[in-house]
Structure formats: C-alpha cells, structure tokens
N, C-alpha and C. Protein backbone atom coordinates (compact mmCIF):
# COMPACT_ATOMS: atom_id res chain seq x y z
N UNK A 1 -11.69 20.10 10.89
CA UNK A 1 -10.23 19.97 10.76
C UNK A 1 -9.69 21.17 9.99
N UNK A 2 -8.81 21.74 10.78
CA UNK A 2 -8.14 22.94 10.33
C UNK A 2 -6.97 22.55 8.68
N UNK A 3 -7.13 22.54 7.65
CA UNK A 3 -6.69 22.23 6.45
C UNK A 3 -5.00 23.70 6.04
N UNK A 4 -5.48 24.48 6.48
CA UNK A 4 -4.19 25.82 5.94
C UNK A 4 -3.03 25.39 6.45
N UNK A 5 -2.62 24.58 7.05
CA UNK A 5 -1.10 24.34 7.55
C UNK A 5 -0.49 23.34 6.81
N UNK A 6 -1.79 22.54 5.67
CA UNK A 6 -1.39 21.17 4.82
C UNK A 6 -1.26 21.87 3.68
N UNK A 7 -0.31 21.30 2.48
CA UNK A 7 -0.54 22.04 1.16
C UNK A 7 -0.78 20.53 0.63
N UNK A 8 -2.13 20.85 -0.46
CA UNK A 8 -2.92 19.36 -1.04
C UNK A 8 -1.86 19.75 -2.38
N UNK A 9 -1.38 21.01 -3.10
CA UNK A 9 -1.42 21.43 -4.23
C UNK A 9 -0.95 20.07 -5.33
N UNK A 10 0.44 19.67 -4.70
CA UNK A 10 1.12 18.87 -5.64
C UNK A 10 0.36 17.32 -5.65
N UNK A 11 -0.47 16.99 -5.21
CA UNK A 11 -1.48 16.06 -4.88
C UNK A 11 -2.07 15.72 -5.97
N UNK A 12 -2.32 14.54 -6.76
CA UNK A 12 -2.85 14.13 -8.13
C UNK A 12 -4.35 13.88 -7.84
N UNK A 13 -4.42 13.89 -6.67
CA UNK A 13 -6.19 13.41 -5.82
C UNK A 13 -5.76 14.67 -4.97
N UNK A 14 -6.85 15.14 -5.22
CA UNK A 14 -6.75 16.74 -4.65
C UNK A 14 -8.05 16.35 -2.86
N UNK A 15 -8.39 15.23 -2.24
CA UNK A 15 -8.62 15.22 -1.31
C UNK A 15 -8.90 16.12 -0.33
N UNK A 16 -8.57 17.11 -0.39
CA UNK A 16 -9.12 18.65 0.20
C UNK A 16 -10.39 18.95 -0.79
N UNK A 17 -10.38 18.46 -1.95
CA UNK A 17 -11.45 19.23 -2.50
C UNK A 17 -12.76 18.23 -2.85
N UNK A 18 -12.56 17.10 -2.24
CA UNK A 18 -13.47 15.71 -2.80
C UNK A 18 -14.88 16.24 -1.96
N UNK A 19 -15.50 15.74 -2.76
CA UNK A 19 -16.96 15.11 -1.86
C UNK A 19 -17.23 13.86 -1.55
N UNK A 20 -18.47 14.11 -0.58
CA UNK A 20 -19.20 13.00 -0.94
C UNK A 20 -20.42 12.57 -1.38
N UNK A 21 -20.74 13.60 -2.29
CA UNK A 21 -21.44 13.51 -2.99
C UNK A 21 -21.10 13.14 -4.98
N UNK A 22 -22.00 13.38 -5.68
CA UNK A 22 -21.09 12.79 -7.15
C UNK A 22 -19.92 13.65 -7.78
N UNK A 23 -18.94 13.58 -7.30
CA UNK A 23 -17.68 14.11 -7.30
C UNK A 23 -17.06 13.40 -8.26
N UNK A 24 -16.46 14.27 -9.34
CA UNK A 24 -15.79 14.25 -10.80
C UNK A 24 -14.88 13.35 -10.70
N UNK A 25 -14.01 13.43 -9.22
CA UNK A 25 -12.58 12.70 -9.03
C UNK A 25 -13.16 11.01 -8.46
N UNK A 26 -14.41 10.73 -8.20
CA UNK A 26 -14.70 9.72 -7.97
C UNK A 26 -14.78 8.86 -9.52
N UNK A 27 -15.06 9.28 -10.83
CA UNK A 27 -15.08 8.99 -11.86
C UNK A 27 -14.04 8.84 -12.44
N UNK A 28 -12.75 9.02 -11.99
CA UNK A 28 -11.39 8.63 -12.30
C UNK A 28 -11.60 7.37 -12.74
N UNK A 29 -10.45 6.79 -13.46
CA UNK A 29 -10.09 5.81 -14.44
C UNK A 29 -9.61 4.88 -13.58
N UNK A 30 -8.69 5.04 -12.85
CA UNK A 30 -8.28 4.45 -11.58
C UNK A 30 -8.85 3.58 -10.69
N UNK A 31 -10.51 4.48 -10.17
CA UNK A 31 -11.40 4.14 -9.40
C UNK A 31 -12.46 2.75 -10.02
N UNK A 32 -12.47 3.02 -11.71
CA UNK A 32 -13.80 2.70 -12.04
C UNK A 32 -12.81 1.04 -13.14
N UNK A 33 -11.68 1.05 -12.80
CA UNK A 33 -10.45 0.13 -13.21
C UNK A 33 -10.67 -0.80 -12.70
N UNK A 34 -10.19 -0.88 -11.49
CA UNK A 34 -10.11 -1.83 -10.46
C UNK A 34 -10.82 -2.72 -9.50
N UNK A 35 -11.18 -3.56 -9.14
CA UNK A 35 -12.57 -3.97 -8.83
C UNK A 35 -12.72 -3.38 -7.43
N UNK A 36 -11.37 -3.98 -6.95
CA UNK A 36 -11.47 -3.65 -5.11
C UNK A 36 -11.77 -2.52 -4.74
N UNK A 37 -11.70 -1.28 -5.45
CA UNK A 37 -12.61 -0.18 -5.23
C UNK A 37 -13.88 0.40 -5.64
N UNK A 38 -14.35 -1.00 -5.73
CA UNK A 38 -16.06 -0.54 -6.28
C UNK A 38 -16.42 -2.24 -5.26
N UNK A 39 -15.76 -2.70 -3.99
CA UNK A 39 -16.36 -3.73 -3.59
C UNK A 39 -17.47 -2.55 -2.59
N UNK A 40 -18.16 -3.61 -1.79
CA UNK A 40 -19.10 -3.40 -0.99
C UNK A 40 -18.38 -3.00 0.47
N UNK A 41 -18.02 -1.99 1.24
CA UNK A 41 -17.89 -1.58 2.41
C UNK A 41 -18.44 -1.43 3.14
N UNK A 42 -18.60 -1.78 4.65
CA UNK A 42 -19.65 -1.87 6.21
C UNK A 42 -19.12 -0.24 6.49
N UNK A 43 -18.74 0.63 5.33
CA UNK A 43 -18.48 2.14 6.03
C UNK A 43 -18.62 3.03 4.36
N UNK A 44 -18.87 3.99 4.24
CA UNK A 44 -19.43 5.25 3.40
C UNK A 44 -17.91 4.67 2.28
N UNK A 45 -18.10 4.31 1.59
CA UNK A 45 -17.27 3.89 0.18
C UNK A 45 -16.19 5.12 0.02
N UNK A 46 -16.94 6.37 -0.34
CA UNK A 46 -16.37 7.57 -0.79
C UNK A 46 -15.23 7.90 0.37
N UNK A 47 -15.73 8.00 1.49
CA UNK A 47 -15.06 8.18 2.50
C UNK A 47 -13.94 7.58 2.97
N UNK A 48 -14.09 6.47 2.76
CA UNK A 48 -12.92 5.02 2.90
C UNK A 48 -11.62 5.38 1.70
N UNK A 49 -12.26 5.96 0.48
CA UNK A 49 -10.55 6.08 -0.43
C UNK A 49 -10.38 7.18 -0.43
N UNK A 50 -11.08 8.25 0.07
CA UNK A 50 -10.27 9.42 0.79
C UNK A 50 -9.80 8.87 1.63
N UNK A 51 -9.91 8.29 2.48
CA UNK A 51 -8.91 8.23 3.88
C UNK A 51 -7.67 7.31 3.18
N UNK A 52 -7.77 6.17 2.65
CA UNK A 52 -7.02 5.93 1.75
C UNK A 52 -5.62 6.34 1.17
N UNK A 53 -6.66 7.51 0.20
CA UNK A 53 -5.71 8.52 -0.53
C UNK A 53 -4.59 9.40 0.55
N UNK A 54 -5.54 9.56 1.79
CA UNK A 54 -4.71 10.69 2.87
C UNK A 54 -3.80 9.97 3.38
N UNK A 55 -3.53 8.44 3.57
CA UNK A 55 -2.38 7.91 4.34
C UNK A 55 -1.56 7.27 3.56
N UNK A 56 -2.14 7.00 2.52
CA UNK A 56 -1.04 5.97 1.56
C UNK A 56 -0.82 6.61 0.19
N UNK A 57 -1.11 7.82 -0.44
CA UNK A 57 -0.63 8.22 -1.59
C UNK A 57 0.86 9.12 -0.98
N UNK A 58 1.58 8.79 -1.95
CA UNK A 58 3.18 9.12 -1.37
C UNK A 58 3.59 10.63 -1.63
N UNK A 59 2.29 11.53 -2.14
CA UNK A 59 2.09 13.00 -2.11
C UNK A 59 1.60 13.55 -1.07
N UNK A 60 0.86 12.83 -0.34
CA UNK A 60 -0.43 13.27 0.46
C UNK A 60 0.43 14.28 1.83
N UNK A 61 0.31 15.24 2.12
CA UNK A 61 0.67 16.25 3.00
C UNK A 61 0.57 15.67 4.46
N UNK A 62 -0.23 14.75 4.14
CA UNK A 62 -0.82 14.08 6.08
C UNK A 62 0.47 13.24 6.61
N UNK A 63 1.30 12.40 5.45
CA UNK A 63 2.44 11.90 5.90
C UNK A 63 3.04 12.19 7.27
N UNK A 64 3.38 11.36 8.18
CA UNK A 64 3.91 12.02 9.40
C UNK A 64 4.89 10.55 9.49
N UNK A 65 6.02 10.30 10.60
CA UNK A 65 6.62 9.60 10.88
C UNK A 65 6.33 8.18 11.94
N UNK A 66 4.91 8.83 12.18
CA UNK A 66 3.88 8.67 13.00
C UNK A 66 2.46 8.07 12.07
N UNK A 67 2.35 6.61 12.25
CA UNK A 67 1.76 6.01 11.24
C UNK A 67 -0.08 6.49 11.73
N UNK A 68 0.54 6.22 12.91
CA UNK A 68 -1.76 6.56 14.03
C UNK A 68 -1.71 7.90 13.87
N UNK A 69 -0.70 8.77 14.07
CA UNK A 69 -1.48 10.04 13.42
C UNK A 69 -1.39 10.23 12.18
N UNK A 70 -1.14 9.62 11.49
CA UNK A 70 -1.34 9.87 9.49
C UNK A 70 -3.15 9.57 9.40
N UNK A 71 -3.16 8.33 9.98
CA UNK A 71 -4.41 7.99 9.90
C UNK A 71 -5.47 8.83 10.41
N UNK A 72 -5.09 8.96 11.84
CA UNK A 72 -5.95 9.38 12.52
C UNK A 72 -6.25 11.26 11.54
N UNK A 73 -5.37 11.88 11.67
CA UNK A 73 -5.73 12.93 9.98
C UNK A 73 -6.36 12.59 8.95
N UNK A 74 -6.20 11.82 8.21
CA UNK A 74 -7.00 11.44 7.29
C UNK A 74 -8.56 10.83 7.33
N UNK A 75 -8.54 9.99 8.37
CA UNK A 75 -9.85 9.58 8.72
C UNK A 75 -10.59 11.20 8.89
N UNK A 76 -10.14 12.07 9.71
CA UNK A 76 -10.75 13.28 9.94
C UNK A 76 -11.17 13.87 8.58
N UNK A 77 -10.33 14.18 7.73
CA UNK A 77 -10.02 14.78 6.46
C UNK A 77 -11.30 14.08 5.87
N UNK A 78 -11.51 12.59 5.54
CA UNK A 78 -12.27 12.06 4.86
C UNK A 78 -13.49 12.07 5.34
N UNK A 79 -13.58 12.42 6.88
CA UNK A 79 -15.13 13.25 6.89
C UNK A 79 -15.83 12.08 8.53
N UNK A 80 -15.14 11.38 8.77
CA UNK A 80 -15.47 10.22 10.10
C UNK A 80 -15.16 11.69 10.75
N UNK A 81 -16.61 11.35 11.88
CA UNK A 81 -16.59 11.90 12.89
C UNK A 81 -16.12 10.81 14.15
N UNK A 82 -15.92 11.74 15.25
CA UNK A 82 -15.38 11.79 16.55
C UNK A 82 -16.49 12.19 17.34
N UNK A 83 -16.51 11.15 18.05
CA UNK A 83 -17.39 11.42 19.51
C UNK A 83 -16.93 10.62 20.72
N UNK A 84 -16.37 11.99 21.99
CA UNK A 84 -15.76 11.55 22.97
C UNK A 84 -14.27 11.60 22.56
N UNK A 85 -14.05 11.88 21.19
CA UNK A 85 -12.44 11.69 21.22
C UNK A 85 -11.95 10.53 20.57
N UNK A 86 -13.16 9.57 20.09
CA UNK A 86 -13.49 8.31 19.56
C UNK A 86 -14.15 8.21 18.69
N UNK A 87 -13.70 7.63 17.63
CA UNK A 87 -14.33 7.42 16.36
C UNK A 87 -15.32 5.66 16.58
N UNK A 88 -15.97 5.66 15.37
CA UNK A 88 -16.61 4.48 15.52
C UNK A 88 -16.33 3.27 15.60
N UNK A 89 -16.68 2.23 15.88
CA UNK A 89 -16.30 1.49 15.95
C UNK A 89 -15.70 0.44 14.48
N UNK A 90 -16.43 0.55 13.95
CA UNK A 90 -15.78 0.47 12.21
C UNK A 90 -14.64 0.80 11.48
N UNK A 91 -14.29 2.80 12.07
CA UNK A 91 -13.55 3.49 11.74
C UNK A 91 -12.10 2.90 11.86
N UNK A 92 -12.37 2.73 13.54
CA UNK A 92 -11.43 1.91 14.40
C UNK A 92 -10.64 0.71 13.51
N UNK A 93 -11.89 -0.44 13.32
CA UNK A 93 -11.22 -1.34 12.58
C UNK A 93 -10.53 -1.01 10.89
N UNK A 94 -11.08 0.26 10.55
CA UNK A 94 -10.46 -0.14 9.33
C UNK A 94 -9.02 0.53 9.47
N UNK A 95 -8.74 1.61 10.46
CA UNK A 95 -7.51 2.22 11.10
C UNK A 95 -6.34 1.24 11.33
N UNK A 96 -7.43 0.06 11.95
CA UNK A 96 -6.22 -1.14 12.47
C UNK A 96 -6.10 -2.44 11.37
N UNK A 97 -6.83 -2.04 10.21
CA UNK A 97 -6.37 -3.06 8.95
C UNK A 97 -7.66 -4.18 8.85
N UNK A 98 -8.76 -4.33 9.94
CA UNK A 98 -9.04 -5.46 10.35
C UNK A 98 -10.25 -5.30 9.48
N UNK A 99 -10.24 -4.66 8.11
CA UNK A 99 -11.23 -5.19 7.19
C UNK A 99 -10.89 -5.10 5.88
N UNK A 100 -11.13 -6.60 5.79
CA UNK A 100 -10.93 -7.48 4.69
C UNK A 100 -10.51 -6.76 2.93
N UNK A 101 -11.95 -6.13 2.68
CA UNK A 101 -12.26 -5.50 2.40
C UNK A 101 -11.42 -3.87 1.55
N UNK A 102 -11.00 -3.26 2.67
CA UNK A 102 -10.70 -2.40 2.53
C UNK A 102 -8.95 -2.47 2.70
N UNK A 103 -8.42 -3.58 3.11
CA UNK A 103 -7.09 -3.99 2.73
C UNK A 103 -6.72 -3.99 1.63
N UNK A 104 -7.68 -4.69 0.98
CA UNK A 104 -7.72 -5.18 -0.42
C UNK A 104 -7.61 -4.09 -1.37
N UNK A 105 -8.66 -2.68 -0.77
CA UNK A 105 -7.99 -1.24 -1.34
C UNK A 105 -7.11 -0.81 -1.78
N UNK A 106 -6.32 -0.69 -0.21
CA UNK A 106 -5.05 -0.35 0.03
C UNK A 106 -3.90 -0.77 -0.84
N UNK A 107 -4.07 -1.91 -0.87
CA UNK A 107 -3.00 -2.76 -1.38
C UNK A 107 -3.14 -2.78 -3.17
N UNK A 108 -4.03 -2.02 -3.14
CA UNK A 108 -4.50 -1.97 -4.89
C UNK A 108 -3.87 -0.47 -5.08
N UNK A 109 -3.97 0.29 -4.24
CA UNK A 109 -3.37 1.70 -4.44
C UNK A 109 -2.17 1.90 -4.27
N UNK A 110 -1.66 1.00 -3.42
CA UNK A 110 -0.12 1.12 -3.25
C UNK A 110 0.63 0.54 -4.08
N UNK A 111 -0.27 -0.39 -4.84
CA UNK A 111 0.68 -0.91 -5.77
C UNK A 111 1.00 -0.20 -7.33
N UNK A 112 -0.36 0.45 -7.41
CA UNK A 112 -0.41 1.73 -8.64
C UNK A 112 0.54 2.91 -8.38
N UNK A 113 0.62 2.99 -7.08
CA UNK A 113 1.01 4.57 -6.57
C UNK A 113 2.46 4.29 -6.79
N UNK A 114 3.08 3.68 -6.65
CA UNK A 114 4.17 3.02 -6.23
C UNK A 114 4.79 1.90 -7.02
N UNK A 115 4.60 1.87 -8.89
CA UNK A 115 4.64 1.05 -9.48
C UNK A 115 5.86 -0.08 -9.42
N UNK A 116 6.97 0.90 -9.41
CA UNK A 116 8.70 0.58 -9.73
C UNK A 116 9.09 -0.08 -8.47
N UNK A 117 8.32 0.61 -7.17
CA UNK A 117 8.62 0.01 -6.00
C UNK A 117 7.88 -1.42 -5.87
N UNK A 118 6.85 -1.51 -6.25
CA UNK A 118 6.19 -2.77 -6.50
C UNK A 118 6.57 -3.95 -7.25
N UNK A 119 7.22 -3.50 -8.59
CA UNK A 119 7.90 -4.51 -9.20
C UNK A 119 9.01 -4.88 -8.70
N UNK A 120 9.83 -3.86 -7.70
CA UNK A 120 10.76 -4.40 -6.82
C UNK A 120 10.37 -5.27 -5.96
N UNK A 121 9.40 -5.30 -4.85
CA UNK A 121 8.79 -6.01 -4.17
C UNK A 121 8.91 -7.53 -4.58
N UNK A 122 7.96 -7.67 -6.04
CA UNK A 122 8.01 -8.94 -6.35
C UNK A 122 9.04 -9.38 -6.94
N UNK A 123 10.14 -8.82 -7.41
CA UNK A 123 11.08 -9.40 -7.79
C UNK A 123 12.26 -9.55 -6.19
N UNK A 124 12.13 -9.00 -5.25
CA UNK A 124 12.83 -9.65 -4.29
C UNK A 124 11.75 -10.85 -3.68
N UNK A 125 10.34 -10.86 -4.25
CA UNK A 125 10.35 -11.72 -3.35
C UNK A 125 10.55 -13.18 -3.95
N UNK A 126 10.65 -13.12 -5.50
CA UNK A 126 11.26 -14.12 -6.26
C UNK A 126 12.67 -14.66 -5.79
N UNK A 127 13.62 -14.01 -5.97
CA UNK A 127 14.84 -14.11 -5.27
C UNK A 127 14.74 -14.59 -3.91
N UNK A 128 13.80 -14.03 -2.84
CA UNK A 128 13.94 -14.53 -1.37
C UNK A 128 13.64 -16.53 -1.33
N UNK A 129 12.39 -16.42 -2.79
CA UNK A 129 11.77 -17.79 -2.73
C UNK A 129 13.30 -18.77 -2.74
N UNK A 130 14.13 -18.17 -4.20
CA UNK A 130 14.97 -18.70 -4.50
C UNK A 130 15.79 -19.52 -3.99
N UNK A 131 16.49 -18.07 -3.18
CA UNK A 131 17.69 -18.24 -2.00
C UNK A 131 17.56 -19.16 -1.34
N UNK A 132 15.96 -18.92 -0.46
CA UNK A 132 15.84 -20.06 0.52
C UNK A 132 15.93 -21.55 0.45
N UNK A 133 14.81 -21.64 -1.28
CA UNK A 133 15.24 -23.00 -2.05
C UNK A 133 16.62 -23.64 -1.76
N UNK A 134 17.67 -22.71 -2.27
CA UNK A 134 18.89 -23.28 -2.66
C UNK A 134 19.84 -23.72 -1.20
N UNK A 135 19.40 -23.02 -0.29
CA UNK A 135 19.85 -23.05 1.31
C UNK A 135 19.36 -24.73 1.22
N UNK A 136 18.23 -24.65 1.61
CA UNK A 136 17.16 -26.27 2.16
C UNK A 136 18.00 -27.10 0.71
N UNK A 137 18.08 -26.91 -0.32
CA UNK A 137 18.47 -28.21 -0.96
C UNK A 137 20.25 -28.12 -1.18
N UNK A 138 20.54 -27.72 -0.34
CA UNK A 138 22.15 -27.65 0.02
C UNK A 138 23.26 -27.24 -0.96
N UNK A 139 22.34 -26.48 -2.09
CA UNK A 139 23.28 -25.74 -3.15
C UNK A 139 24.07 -24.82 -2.74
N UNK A 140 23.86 -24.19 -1.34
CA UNK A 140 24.75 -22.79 -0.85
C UNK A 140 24.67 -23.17 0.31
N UNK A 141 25.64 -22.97 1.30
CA UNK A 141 25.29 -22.78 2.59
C UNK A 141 25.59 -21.14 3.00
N UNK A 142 25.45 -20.23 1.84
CA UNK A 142 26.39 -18.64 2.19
C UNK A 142 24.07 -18.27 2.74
N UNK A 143 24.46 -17.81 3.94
CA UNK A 143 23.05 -17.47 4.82
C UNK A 143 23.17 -15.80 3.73
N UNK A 144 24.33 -15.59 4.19
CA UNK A 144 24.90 -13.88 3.92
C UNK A 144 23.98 -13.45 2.95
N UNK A 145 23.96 -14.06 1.93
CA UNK A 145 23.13 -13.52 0.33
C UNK A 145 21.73 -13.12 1.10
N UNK A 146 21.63 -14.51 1.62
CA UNK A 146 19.50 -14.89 1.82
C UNK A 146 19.17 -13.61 2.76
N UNK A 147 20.00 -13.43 3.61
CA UNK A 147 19.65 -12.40 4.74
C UNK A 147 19.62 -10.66 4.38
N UNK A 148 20.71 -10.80 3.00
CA UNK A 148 20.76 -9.47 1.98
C UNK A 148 19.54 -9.06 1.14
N UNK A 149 18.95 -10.43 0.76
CA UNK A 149 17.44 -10.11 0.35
C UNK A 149 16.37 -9.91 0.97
N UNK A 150 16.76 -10.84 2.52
CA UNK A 150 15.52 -9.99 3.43
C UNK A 150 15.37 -9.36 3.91
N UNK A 151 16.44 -8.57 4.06
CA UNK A 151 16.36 -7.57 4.83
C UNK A 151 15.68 -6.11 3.58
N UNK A 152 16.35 -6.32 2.49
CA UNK A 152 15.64 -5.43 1.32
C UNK A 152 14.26 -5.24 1.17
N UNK A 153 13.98 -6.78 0.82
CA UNK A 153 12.57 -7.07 1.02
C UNK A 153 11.58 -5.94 2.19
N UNK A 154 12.11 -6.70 3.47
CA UNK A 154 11.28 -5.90 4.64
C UNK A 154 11.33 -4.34 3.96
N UNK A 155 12.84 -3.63 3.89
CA UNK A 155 12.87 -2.17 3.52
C UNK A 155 11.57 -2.17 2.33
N UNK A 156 11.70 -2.65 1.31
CA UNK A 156 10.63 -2.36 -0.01
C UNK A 156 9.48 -1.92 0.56
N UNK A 157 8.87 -3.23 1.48
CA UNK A 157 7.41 -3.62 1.93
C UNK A 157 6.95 -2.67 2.73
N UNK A 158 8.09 -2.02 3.78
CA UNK A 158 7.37 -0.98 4.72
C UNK A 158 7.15 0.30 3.41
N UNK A 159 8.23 0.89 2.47
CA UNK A 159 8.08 1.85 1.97
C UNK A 159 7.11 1.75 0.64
N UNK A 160 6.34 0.53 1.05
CA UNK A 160 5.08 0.26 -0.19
C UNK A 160 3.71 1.11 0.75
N UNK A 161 3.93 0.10 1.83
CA UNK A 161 2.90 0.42 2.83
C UNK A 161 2.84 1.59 3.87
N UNK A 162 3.81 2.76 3.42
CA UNK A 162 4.03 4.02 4.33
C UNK A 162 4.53 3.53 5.91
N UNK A 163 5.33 2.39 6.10
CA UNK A 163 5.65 2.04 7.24
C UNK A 163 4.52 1.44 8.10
N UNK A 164 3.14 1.39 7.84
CA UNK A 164 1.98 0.57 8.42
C UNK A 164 2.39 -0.42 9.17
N UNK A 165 2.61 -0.63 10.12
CA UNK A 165 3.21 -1.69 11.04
C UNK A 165 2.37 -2.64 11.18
N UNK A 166 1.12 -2.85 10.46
CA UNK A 166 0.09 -3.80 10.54
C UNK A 166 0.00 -5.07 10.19
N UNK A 167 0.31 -6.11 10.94
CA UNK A 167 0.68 -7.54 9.94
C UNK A 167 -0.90 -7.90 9.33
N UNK A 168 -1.47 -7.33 9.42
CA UNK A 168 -2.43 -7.79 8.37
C UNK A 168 -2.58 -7.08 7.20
N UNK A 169 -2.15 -5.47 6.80
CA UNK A 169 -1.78 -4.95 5.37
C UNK A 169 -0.76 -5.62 4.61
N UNK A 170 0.62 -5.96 5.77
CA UNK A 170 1.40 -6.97 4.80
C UNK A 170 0.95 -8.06 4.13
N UNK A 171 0.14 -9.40 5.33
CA UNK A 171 -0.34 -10.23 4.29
C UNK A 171 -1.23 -10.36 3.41
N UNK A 172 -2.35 -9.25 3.50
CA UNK A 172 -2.69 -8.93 2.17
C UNK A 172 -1.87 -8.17 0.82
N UNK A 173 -0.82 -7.74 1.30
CA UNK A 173 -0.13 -7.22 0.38
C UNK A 173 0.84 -8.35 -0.42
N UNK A 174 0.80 -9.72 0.76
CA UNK A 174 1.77 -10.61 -0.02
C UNK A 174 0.50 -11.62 -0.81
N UNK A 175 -0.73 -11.70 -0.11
CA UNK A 175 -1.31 -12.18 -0.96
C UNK A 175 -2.22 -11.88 -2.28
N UNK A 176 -2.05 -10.04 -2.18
CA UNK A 176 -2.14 -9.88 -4.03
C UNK A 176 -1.10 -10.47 -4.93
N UNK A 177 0.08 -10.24 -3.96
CA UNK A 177 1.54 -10.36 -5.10
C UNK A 177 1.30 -11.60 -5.66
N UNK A 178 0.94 -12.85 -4.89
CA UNK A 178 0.82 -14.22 -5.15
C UNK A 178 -0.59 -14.43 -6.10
N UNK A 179 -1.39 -13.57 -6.11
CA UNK A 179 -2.05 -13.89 -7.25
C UNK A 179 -1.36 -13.30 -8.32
N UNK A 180 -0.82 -11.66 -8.28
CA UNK A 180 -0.29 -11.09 -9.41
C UNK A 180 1.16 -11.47 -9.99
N UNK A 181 1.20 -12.65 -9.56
CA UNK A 181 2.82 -12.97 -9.52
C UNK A 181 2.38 -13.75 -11.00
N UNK A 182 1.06 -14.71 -11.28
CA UNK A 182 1.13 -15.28 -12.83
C UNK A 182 1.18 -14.89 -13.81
N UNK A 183 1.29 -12.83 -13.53
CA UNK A 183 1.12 -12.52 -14.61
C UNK A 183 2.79 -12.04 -15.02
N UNK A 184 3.65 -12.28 -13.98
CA UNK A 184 5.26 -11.63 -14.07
C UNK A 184 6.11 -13.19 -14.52
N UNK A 185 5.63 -13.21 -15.79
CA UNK A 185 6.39 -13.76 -16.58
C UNK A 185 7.85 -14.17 -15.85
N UNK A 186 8.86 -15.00 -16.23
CA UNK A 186 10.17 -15.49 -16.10
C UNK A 186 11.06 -14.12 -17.00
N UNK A 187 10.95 -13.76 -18.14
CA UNK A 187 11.59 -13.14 -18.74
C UNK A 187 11.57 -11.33 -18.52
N UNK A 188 9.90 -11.23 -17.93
CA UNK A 188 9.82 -10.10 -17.36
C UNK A 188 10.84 -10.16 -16.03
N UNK A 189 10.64 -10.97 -15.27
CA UNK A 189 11.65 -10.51 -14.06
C UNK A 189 12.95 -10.02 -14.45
N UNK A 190 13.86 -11.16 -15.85
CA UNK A 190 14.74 -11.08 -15.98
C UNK A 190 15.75 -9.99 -16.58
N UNK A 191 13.92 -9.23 -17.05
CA UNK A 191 14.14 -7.82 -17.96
C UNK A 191 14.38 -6.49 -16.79
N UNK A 192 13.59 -7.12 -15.90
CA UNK A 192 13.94 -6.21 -14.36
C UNK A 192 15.28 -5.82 -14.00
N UNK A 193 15.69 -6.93 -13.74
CA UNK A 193 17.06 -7.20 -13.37
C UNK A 193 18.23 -6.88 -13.86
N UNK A 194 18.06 -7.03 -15.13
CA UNK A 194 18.72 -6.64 -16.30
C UNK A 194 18.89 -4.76 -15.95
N UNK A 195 17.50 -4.15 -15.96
CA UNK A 195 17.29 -3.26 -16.01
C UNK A 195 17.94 -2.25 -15.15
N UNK A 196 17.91 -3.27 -13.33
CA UNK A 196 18.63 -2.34 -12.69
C UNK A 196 19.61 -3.31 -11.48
N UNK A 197 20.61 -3.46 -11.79
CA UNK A 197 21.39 -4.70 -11.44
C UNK A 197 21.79 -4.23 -10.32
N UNK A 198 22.06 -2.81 -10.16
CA UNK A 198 22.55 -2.63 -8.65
C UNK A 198 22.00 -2.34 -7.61
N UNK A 199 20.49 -2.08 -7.98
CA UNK A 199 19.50 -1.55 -6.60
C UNK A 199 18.78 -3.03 -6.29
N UNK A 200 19.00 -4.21 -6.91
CA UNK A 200 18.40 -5.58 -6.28
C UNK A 200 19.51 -7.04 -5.83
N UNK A 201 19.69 -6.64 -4.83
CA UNK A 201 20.62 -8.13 -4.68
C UNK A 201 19.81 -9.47 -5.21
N UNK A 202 19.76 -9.78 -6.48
CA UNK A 202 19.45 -10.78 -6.75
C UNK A 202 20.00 -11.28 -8.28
C-alpha cells in the first residue's frame, strides 16, 4: 500500500509507523487500560487495533465518505493481505462487524476517542428513555420533543461510529452504554446539561 498521498503526522497513534512485532505504541496506557483490548481474537491482535485505529480514530487520514473503503484501507494499512482481490475470510467478518469480540474494541475506542461526544450519546439517550416514558404514560402527547431527541441521538451515534452503517456496531455500542450508564450518576447528567443547554434538546 502506497502510504505518501496519506499524512499520519497529526495522528496520536502514528499507525504508519506500528509493528507487529513488540512495538512501544502497543504499550500505551490506553491499550494495557482496558480489557477489551487485551481479549482473545480468531485474527493477529496487533493487527485488528491498527485497523481499528485506521477507521475509527477521528485523526486517521484513511477517513473517506465511503465507510468500505475506510476499511478496506486500513485493513491493508494494518497488514491483512489480499488474495484474488479478497481478503480472508475473518478479515471479511470483522469488516462487516460480525465479531463479537472485536466490536467490543471498537466501541471501547470510540468512546475514549470521542469523549464529549459520548457523554452526549448517553445523555440523549437518557432523555429519549424519558420522553418516550412520558408519551406511553400520557404526561405529553407533544411527539415533536421525542422525535427532536431522536433524531439527535441517530446524528451523535453515526458521528461516534464514523457513519458505520452496521447494526451490529450500534448495538454493541448501545450495549456498553447500558452497562456504563451505572456509573452516570443522576447529578452527573444534570451537571451535563447544565453544562451545555443548547447543543442537547433535553
């Protein structure tokens, strides 16, 4: 893969320069933090959060508007070969979300990478719980509000997930939030909100 037309420079994971061998940037604080990136992968570990890093860090040069070729770059970048024009069959699945596993990555990096956008996330999706509550027990009948938060919502979620059109990154992405949601306190949300009253309809 021809690299001179990408600039890695402003890149905090310099991914042009990783190995895969014992590479300094694999010893990051980040990496050795979190569990989901030290689980067990059916594909080369090292290789998997480079590709990672190449489609979902919101620096990464591979960005395109074009979600299969972000990937399909990065998988290259991170060192999966091509044969026939076709990558493996593994590669494949983790391209299309369909391991478990390595969702669970993703959704751990996007939520670091992307902190402020994340706490937005869960605080609309507090509000969406809300709204809907108050609809079904006939406190509001105004739809207008509920439909103002989901539609935000969706905006947040694609620009967590680089637009990934994959319904299986979302529901792993809604089912970290729902574990990480015991730790967002009532008063933390409220400190959110407080914080920035006009970028959250809620």
């Amino acid at each position: 893969m021809d690299l001179s037309e990408y600039d890695f420079s402003k890149m905090d994971m310099r991914i042009d320069l990783m190995s895969d061998s014992d590479d300094p940037y694999f010893k990051n604080q980040l990496f050795q933090k979190y569990s989901e990136f030290n689980a067990i992968v059916p594909l080369h570990r090292r290789k998997v959060l480079k590709y990672i890093i190449g489609v979902y860090d919101k620096k990464s040069p591979l960005r395109t508007s074009d979600i299969m070729k972000t990937k399909i770059l990065a998988a290259e970048l991170a060192g999966f070969k091509r044969t026939s024009n076709r990558f493996e069959r593994l590669v494949d699945a983790m391209m299309m979300c369909e391991i478990e596993q390595i969702n669970a990555m993703i959704v751990r990096y996007v939520s670091i990478q992307k902190d402020v956008t994340y706490q937005k996330y869960c605080i609309l999706q507090e509000a969406y719980a809300r709204a809907g509550k108050e609809i079904l027990d006939g406190a509001t009948k105004d739809i207008n509000q509920f439909t103002k938060i989901e539609d935000e919502l969706t905006a947040t979620q694609d620009e967590l997930v680089q637009n990934d059109n994959s319904e299986k990154i979302k529901q792993e992405l809604y089912r970290f939030y729902l574990e990480d949601r015991v730790e967002l306190r009532p008063e933390e949300i409220a400190a959110k909100l407080k914080e920035n009253p006009n970028e959250l309809p809620c």
